[in-house]
C-alpha atoms as a PDB file:
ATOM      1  CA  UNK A   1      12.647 -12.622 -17.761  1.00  0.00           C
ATOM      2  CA  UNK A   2      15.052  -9.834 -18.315  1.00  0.00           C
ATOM      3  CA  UNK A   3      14.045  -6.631 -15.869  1.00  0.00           C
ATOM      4  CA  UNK A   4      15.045  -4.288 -18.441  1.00  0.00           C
ATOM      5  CA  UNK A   5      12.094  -5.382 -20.987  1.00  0.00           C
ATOM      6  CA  UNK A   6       9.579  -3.153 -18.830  1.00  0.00           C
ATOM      7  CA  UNK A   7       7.188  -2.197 -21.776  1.00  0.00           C
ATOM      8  CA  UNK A   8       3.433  -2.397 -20.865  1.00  0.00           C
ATOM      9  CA  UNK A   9       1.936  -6.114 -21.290  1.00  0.00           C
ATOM     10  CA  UNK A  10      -0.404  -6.232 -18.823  1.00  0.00           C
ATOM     11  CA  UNK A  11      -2.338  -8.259 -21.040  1.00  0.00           C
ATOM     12  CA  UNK A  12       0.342 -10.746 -21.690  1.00  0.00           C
ATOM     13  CA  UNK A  13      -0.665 -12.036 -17.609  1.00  0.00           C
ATOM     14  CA  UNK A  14      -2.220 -15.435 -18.028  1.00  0.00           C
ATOM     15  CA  UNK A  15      -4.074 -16.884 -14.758  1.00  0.00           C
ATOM     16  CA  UNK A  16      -4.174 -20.781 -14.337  1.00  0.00           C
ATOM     17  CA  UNK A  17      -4.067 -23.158 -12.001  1.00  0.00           C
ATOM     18  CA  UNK A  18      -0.941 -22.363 -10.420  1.00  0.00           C
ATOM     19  CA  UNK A  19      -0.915 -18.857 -10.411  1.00  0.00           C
ATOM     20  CA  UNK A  20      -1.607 -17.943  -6.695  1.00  0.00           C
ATOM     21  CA  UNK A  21       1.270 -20.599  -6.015  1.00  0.00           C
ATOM     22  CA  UNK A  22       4.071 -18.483  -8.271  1.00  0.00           C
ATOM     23  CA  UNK A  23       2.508 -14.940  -6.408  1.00  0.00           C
ATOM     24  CA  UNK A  24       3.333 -16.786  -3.035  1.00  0.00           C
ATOM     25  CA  UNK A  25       6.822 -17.849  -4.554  1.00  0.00           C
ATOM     26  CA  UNK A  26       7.689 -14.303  -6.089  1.00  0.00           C
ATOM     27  CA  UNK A  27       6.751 -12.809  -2.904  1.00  0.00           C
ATOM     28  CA  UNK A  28       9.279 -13.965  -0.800  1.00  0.00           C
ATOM     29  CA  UNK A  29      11.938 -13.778  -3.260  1.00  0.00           C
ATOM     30  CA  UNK A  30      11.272 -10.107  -4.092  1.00  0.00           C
ATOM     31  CA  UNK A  31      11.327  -9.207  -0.550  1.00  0.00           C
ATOM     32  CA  UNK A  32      14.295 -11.475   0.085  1.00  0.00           C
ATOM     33  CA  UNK A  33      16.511 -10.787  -3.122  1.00  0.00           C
ATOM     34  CA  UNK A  34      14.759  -7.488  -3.776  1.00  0.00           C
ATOM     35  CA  UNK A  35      13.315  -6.842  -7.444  1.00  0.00           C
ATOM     36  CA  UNK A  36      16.942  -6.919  -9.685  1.00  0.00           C
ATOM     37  CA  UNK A  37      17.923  -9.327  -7.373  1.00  0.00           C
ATOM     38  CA  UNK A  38      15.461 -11.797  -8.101  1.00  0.00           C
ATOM     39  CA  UNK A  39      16.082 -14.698 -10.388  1.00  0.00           C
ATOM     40  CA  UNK A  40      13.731 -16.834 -12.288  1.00  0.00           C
ATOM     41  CA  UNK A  41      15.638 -19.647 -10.999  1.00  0.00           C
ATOM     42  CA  UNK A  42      14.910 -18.933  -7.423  1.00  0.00           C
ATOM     43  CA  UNK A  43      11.546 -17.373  -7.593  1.00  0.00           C
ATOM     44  CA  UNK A  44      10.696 -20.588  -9.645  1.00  0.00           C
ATOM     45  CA  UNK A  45      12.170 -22.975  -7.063  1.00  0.00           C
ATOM     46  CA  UNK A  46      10.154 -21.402  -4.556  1.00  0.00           C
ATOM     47  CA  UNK A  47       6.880 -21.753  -6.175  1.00  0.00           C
ATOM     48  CA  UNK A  48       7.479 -25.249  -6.432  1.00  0.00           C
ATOM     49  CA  UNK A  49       7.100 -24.227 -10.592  1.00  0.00           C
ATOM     50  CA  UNK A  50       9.344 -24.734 -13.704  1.00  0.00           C
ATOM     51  CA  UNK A  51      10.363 -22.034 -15.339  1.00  0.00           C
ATOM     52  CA  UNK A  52       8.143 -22.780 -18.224  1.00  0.00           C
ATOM     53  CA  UNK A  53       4.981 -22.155 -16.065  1.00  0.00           C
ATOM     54  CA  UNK A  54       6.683 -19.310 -14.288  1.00  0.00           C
ATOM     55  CA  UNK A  55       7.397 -17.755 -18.390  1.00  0.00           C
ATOM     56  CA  UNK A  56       3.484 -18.643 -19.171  1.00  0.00           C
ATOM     57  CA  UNK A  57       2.309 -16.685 -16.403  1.00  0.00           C
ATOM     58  CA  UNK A  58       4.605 -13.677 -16.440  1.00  0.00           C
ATOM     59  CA  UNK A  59       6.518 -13.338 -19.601  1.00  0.00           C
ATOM     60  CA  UNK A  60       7.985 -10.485 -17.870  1.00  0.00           C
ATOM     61  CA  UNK A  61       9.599  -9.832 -14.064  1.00  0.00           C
ATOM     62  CA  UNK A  62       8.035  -6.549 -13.985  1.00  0.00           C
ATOM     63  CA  UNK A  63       4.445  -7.558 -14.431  1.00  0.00           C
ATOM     64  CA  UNK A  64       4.913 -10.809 -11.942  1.00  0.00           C
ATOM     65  CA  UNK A  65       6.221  -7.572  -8.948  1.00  0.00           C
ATOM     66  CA  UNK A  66       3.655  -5.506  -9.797  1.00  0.00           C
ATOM     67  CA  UNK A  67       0.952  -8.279  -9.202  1.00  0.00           C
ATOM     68  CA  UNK A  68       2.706  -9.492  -5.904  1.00  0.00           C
ATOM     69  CA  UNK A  69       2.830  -5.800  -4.687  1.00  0.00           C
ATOM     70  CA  UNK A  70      -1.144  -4.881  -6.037  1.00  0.00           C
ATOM     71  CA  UNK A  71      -2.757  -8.116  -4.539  1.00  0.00           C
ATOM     72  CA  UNK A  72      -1.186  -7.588  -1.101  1.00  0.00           C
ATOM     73  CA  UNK A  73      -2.280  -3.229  -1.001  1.00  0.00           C
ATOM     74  CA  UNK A  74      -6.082  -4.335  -2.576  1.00  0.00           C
ATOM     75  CA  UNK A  75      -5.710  -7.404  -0.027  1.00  0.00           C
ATOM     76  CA  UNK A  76      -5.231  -4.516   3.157  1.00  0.00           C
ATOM     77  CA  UNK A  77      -7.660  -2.173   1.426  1.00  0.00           C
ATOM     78  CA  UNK A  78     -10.573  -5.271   1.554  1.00  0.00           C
ATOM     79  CA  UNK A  79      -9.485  -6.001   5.270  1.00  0.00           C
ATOM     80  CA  UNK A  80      -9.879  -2.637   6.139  1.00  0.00           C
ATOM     81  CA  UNK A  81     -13.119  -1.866   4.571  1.00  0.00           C
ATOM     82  CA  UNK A  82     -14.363  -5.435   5.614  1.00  0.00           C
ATOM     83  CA  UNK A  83     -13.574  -4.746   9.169  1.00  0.00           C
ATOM     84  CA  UNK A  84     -14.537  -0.688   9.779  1.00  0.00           C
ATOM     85  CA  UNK A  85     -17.877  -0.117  10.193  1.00  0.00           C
ATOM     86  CA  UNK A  86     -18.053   3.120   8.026  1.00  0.00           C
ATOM     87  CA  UNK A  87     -21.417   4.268   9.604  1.00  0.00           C
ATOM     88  CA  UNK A  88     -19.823   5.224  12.895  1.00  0.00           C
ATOM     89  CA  UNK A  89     -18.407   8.276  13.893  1.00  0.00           C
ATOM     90  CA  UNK A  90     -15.414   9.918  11.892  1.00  0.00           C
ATOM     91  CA  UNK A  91     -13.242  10.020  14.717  1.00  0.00           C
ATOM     92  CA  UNK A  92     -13.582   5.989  15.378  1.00  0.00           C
ATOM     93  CA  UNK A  93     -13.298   5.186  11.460  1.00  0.00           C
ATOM     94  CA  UNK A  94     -10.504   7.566  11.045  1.00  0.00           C
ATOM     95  CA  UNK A  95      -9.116   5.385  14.141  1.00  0.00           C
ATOM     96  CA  UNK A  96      -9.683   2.078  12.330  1.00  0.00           C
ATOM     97  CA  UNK A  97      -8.229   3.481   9.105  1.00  0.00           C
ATOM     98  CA  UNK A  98      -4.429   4.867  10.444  1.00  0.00           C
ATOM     99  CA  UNK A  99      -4.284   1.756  12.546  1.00  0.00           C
ATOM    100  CA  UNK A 100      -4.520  -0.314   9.498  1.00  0.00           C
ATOM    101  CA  UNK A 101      -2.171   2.517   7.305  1.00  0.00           C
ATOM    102  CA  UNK A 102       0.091   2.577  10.306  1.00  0.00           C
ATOM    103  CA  UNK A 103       0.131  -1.630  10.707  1.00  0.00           C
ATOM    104  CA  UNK A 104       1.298  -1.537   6.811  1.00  0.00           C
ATOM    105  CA  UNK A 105       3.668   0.791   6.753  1.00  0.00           C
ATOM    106  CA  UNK A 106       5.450  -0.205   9.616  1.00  0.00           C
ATOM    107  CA  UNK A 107       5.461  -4.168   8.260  1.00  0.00           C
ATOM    108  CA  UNK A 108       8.146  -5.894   6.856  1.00  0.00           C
ATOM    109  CA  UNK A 109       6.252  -5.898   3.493  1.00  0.00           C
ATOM    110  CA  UNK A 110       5.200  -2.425   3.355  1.00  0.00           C
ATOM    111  CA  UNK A 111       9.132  -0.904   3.871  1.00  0.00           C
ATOM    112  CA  UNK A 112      10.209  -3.234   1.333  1.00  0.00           C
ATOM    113  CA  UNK A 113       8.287  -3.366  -1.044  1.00  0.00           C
ATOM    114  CA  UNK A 114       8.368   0.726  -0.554  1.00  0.00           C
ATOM    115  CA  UNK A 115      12.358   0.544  -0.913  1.00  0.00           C
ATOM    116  CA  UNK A 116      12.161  -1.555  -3.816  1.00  0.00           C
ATOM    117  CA  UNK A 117      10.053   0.822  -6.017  1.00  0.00           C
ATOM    118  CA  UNK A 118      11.782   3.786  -4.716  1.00  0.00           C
ATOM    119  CA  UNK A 119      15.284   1.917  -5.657  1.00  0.00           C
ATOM    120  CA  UNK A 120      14.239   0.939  -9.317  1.00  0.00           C
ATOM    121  CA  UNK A 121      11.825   3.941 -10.064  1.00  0.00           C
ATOM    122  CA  UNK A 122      14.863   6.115 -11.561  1.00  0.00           C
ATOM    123  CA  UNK A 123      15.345   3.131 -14.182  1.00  0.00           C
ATOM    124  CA  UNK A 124      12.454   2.353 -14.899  1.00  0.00           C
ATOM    125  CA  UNK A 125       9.604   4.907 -14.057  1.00  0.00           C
ATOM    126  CA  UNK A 126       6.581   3.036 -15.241  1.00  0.00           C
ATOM    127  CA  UNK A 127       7.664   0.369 -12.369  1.00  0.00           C
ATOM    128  CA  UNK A 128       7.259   3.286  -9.462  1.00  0.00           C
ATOM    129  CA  UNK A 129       4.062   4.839 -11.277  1.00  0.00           C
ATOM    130  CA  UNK A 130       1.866   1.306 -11.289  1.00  0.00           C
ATOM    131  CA  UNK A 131       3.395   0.751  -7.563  1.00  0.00           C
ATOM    132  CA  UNK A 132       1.418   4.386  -6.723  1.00  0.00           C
ATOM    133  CA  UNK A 133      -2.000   3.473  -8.704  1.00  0.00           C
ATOM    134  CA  UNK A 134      -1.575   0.114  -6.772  1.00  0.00           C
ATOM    135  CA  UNK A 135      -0.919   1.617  -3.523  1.00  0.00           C
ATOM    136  CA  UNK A 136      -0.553   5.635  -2.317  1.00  0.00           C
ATOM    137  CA  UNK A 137      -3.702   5.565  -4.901  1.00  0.00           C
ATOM    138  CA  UNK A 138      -5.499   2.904  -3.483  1.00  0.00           C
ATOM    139  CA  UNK A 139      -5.293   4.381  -0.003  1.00  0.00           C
ATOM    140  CA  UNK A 140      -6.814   7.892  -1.518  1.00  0.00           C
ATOM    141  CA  UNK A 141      -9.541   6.663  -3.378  1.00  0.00           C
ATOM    142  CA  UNK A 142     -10.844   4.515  -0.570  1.00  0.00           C
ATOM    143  CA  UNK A 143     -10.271   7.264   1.989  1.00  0.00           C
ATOM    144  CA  UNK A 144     -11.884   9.831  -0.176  1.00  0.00           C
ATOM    145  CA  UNK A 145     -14.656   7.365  -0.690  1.00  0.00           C
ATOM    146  CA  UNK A 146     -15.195   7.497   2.871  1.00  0.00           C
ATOM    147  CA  UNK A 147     -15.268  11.102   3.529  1.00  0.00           C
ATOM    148  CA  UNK A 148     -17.810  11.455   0.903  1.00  0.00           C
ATOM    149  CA  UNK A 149     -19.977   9.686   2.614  1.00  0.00           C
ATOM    150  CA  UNK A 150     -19.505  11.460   6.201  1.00  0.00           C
ATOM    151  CA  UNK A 151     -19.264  14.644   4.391  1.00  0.00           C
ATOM    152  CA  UNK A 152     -22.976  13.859   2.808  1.00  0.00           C
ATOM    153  CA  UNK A 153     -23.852  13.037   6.478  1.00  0.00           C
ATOM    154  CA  UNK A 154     -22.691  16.309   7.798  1.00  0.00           C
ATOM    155  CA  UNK A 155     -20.622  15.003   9.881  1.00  0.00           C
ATOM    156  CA  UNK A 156     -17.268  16.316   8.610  1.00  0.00           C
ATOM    157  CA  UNK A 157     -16.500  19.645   6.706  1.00  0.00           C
ATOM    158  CA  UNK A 158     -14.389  18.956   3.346  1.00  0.00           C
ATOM    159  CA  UNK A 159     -14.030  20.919   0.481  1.00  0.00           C
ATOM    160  CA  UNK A 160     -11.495  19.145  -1.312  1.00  0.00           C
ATOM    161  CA  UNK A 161     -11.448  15.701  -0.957  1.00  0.00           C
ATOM    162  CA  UNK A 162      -8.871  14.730  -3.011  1.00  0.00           C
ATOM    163  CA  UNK A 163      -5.990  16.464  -0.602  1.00  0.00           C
ATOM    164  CA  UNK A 164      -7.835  15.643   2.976  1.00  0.00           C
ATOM    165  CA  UNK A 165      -7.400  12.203   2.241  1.00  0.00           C
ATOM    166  CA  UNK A 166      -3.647  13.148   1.146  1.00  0.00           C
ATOM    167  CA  UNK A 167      -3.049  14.958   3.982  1.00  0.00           C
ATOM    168  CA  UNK A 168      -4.748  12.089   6.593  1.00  0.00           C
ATOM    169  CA  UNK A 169      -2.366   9.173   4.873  1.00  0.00           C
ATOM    170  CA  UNK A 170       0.861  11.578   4.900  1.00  0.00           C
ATOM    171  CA  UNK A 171      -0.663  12.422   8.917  1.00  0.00           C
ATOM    172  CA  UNK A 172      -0.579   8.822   9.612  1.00  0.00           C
ATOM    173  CA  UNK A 173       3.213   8.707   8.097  1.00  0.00           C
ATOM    174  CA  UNK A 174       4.410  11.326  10.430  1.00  0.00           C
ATOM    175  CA  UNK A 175       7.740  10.318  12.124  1.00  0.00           C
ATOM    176  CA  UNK A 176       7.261   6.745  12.237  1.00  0.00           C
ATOM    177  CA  UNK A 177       7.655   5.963   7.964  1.00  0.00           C
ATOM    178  CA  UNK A 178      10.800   8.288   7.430  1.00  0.00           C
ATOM    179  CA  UNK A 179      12.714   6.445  11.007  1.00  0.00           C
ATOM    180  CA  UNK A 180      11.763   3.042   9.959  1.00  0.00           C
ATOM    181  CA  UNK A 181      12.792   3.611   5.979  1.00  0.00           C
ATOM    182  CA  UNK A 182      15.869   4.826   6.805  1.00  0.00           C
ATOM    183  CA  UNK A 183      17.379   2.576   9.474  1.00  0.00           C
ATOM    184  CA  UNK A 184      16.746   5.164  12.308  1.00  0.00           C
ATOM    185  CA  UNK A 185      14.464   2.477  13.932  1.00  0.00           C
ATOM    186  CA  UNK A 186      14.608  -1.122  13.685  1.00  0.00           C
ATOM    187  CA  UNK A 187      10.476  -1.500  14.667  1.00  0.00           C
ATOM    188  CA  UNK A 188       7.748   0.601  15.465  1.00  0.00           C
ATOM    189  CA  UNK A 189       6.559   0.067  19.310  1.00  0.00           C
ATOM    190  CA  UNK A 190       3.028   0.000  20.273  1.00  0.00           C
ATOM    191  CA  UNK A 191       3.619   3.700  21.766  1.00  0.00           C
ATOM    192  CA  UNK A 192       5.203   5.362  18.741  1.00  0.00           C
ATOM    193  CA  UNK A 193       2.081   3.573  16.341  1.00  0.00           C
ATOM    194  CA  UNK A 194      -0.384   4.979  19.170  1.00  0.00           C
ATOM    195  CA  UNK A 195       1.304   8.253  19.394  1.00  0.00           C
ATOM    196  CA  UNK A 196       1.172   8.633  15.585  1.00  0.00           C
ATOM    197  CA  UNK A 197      -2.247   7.409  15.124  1.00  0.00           C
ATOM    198  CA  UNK A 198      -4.029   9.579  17.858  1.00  0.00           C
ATOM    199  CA  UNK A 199      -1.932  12.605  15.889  1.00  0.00           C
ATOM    200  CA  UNK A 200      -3.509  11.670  13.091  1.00  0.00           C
ATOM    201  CA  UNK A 201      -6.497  11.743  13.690  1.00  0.00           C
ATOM    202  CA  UNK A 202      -6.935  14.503  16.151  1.00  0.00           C
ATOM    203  CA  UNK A 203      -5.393  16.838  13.858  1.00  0.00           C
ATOM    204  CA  UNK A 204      -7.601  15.739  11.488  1.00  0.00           C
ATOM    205  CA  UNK A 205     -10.813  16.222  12.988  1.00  0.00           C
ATOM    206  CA  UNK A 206      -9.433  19.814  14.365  1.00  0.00           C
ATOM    207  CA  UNK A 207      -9.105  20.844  10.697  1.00  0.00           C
ATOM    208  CA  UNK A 208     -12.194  19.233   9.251  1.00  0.00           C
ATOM    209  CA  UNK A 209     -14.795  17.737  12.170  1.00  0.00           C
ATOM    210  CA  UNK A 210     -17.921  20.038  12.769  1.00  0.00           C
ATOM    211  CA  UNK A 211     -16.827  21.151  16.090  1.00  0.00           C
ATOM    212  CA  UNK A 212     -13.699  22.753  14.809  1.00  0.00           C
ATOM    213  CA  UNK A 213     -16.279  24.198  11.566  1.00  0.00           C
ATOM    214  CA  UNK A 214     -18.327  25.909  14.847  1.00  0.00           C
ATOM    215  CA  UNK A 215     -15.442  27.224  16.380  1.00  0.00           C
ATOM    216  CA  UNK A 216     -14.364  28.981  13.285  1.00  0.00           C
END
């Protein structure tokens, strides 16, 4: 499972009866070992696989990543929308959302798994562009869903979608993701989450609520 054969075989996945088992496995190896770092050997040991099932599964390293790093950012995207009732008001969904952005990028998972793509991107591209669809992506789509739907409501004022729910997942980044990616803070405390997450979303709802539309 060389890491240099990254051409596109999505199709080449095969699910069985193991398969959750070698996701759990590769999991902690990639965020242990780090994606070049990881060996079949030792991503196979800790499945509790051989290296024949781990080959049947994922003929290729890139593909097994890129389904440990989509099933945990579709896993927190469920959560979320399982948990937020999306019929309240837009300042306590827009609460519920950057708390949940804000728990994953702060997480052990989220920076690694963030370092990792950044790290191999230059090498091989294609590995950082599924890692956006599967994540940044993710976030967008659901958040623009969202706003649809309490921009239909009248409740906020949005012309372009698209970019406010850019700009509310790069608000809910602010100081916190740059300190934490680059060593400047070992943890996020419950004061700098808070901090960013009542940023967030007041400057959000000064830009697009219907108060701020009135005011204007």
């Amino acid at each position: 499972m060389d890491a240099r054969r990254m051409d596109d075989r999505q199709g080449s996945i095969r699910k069985g009866r193991k398969f959750d088992q070698v996701l759990d496995g590769a999991r902690t190896i990639f965020l242990r070992d780090g994606f070049e770092g990881a060996s079949v050997d030792d991503i196979a040991r800790e499945a509790g696989v051989s290296k024949a099932t781990l080959y049947a599964y994922f003929p290729d390293k890139r593909l097994l990543f890129m389904e440990v790093a989509k099933g945990e950012c579709a896993r927190q995207a469920d959560e979320a929308l399982q948990v937020l009732d999306l019929t309240a008001p837009p300042e306590v969904v827009l609460r519920g959302a950057a708390e949940r952005i804000v728990a994953f990028l702060s997480s052990d998972f989220g920076q690694k798994m963030f370092r990792i793509c950044v790290a191999e991107s230059d090498r091989f591209p294609a590995l950082g562009q599924e890692f956006y669809q599967s994540g940044p992506l993710l976030v967008r789509e659901r958040l623009a869903d969202y706003l649809r739907l309490a921009v239909g409501r009248g409740e906020l004022a949005i012309d372009d979608i698209d970019l406010a729910a850019d700009q509310f997942a790069e608000l809910c980044k602010a100081d916190l993701h740059a300190r934490l990616i680059f060593g400047i803070a070992a943890e996020a405390t419950a004061r700098d989450a808070r901090r960013t997450i009542d940023g967030a979303v007041e400057m959000f709802m000064a830009r697009y609520g219907m108060a701020a539309r009135k005011l204007a």
